[in-house]
C-alpha atoms as a PDB file:
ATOM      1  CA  UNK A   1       0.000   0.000   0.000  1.00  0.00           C
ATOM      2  CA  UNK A   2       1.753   3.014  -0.989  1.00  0.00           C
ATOM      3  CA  UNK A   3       1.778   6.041   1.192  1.00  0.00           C
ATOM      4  CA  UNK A   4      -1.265   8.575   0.381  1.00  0.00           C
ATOM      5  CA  UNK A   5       0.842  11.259   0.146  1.00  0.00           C
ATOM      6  CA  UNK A   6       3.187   9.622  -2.253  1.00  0.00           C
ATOM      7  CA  UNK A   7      -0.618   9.049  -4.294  1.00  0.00           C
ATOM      8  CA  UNK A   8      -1.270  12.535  -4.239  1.00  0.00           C
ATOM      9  CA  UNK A   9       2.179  13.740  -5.159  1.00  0.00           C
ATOM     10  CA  UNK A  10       2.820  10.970  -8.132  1.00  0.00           C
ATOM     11  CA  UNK A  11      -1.612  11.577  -9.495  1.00  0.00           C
ATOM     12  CA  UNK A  12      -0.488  15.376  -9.571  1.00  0.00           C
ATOM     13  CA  UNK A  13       2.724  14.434 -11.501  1.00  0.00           C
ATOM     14  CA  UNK A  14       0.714  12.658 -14.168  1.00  0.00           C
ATOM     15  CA  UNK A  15      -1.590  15.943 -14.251  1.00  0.00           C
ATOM     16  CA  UNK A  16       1.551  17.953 -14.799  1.00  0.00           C
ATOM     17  CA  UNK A  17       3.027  15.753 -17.415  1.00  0.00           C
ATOM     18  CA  UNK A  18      -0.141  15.514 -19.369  1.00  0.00           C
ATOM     19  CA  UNK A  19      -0.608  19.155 -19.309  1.00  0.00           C
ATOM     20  CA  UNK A  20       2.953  19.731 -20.293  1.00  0.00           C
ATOM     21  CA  UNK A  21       2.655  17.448 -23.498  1.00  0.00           C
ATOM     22  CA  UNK A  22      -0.300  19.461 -24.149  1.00  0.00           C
ATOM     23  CA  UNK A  23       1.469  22.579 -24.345  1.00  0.00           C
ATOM     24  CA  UNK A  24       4.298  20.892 -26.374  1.00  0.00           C
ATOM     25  CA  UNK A  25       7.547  19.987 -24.023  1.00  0.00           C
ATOM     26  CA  UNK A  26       8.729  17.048 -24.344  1.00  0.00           C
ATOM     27  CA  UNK A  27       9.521  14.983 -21.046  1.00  0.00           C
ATOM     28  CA  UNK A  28      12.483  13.384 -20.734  1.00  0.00           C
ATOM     29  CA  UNK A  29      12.937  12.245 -16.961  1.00  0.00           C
ATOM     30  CA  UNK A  30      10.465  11.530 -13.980  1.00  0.00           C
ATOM     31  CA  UNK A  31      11.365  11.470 -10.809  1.00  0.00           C
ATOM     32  CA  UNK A  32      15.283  12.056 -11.633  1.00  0.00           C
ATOM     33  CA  UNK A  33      17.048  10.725  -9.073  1.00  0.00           C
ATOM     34  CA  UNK A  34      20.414  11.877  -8.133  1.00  0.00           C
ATOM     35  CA  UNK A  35      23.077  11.663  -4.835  1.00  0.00           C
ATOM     36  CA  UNK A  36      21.423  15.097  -3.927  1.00  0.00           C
ATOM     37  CA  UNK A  37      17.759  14.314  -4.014  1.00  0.00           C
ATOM     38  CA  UNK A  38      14.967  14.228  -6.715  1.00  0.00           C
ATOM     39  CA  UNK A  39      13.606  16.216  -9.517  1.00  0.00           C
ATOM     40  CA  UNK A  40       9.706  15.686 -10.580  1.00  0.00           C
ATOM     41  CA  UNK A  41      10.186  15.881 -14.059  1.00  0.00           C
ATOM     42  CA  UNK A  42      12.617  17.144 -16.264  1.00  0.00           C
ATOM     43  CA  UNK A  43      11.469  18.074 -20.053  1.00  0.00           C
ATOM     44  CA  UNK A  44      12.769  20.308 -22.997  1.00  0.00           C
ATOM     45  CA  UNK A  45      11.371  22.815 -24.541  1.00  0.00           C
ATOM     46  CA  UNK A  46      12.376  23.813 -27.962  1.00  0.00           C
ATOM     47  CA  UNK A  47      16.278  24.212 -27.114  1.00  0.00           C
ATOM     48  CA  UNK A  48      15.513  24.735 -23.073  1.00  0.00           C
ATOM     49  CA  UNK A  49      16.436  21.847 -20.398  1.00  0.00           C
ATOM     50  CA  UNK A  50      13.017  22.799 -18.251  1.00  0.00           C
ATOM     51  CA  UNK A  51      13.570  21.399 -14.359  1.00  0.00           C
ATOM     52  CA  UNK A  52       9.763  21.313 -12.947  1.00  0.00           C
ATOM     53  CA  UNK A  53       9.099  21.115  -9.552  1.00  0.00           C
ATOM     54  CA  UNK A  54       5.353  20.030  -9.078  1.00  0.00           C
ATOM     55  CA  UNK A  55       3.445  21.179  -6.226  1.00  0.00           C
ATOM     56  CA  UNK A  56      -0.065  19.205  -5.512  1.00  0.00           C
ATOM     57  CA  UNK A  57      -2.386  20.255  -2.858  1.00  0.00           C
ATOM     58  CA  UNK A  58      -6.267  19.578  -2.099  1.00  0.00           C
ATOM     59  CA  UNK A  59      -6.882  22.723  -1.544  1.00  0.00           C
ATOM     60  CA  UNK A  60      -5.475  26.410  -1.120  1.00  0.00           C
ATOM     61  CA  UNK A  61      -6.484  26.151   2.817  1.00  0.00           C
ATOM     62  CA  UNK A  62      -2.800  26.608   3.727  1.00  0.00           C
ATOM     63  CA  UNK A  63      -1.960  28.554   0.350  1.00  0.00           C
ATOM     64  CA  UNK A  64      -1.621  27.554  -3.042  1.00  0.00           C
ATOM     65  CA  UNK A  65       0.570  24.903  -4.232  1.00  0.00           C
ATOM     66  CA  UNK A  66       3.385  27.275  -6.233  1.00  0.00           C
ATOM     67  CA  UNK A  67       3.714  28.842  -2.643  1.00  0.00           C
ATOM     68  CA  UNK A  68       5.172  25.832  -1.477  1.00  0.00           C
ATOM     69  CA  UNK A  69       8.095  26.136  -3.825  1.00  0.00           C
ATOM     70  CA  UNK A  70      10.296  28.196  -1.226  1.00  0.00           C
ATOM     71  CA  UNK A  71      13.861  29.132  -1.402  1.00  0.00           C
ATOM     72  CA  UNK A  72      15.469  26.807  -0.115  1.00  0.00           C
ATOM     73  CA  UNK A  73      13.841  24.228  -2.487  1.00  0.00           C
ATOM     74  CA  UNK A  74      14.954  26.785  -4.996  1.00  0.00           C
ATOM     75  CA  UNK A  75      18.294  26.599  -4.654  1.00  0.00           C
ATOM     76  CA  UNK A  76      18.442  22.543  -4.220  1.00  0.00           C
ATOM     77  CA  UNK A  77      16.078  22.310  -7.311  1.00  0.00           C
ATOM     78  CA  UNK A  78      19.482  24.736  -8.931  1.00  0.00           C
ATOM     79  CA  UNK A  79      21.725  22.329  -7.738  1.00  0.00           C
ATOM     80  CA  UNK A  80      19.843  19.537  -8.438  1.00  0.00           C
ATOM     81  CA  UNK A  81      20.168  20.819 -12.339  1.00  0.00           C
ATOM     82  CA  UNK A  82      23.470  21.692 -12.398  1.00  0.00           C
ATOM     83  CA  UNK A  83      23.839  17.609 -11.678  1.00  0.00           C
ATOM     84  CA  UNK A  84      21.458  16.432 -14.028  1.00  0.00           C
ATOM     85  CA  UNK A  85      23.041  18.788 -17.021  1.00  0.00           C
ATOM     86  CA  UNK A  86      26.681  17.745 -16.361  1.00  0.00           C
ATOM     87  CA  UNK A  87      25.745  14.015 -15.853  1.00  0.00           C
ATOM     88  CA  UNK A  88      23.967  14.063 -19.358  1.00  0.00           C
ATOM     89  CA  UNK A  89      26.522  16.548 -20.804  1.00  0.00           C
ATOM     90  CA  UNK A  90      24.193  19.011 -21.886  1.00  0.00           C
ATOM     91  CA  UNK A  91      26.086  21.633 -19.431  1.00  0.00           C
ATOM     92  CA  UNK A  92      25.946  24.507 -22.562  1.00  0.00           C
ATOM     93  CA  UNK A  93      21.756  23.838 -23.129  1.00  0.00           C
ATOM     94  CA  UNK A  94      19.548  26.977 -21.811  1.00  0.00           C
ATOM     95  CA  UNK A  95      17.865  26.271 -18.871  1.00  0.00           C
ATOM     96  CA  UNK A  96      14.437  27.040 -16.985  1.00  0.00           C
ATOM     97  CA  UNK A  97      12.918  26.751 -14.038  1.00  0.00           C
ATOM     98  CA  UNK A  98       8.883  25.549 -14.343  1.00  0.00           C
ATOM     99  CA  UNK A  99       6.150  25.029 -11.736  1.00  0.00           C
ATOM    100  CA  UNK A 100       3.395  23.240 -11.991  1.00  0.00           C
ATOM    101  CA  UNK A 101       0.848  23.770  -9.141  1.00  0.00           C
ATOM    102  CA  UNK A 102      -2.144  21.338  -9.207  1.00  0.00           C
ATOM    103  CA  UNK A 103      -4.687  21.591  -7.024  1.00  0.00           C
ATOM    104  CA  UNK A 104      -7.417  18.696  -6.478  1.00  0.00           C
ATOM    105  CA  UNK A 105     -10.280  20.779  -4.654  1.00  0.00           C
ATOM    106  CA  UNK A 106     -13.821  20.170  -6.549  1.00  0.00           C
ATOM    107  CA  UNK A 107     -14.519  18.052  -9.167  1.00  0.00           C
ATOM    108  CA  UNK A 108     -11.699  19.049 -11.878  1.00  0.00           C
ATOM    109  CA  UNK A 109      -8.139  19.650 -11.306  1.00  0.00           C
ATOM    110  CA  UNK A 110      -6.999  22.927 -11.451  1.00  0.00           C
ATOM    111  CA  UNK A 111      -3.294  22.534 -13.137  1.00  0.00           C
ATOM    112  CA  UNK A 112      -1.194  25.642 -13.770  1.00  0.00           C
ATOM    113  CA  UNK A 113       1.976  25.716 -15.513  1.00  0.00           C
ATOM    114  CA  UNK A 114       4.099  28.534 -14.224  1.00  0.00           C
ATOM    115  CA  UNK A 115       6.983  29.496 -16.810  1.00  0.00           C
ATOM    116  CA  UNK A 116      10.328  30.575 -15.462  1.00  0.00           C
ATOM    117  CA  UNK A 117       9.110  30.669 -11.870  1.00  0.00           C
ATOM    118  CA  UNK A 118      12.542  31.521 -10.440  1.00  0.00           C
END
């Protein structure tokens, strides 16, 4: 039995993906695992390496999901990228930062795609 939290976070990273096809990147990893923790999903863009960080809630009752994103996860989600670009030696590609806040409450997921979010 998995964890429900682990439900909620992987349902929302299907959302994300799905809506990310739809708006034409291309995924290339999920749930990128490296020595210094893990990326959600990690797509391209035209030319851009896009790192997205997706942020699932059930409702905005403690905020919205993109408000979860803080600094600190900023700066691991940098590091995190500088990894994953020399590791697949794409260390010259243009890179971007996406979140994708999904939120569950009602009867149709709300899923935003936020474009260079940091």
């Amino acid at each position: 039995m998995k964890d429900p939290r682990r439900q909620l976070g992987d349902h929302g990273e299907d959302l994300a993906a799905a809506a990310l096809k739809q708006q034409g990147y291309k995924i290339l990893e999920r749930n990128y695992v490296t020595p210094l923790g893990e990326i959600d999903l990690i797509a391209r863009q035209g030319k851009t390496v896009v790192v997205v960080e997706v942020k699932t809630r059930k409702s905005t009752r403690f905020g919205s999901p993109q408000e979860g994103v803080s600094v600190t996860k900023q700066g691991r989600l940098r590091r995190l990228a500088d990894y994953y670009l020399k590791a697949k030696r794409l260390t010259g590609s243009p890179v971007r930062f996406d979140v994708v806040a999904v939120t569950l409450a009602g009867d149709v997921p709300q899923v935003e795609i936020i474009q260079d979010a940091f």
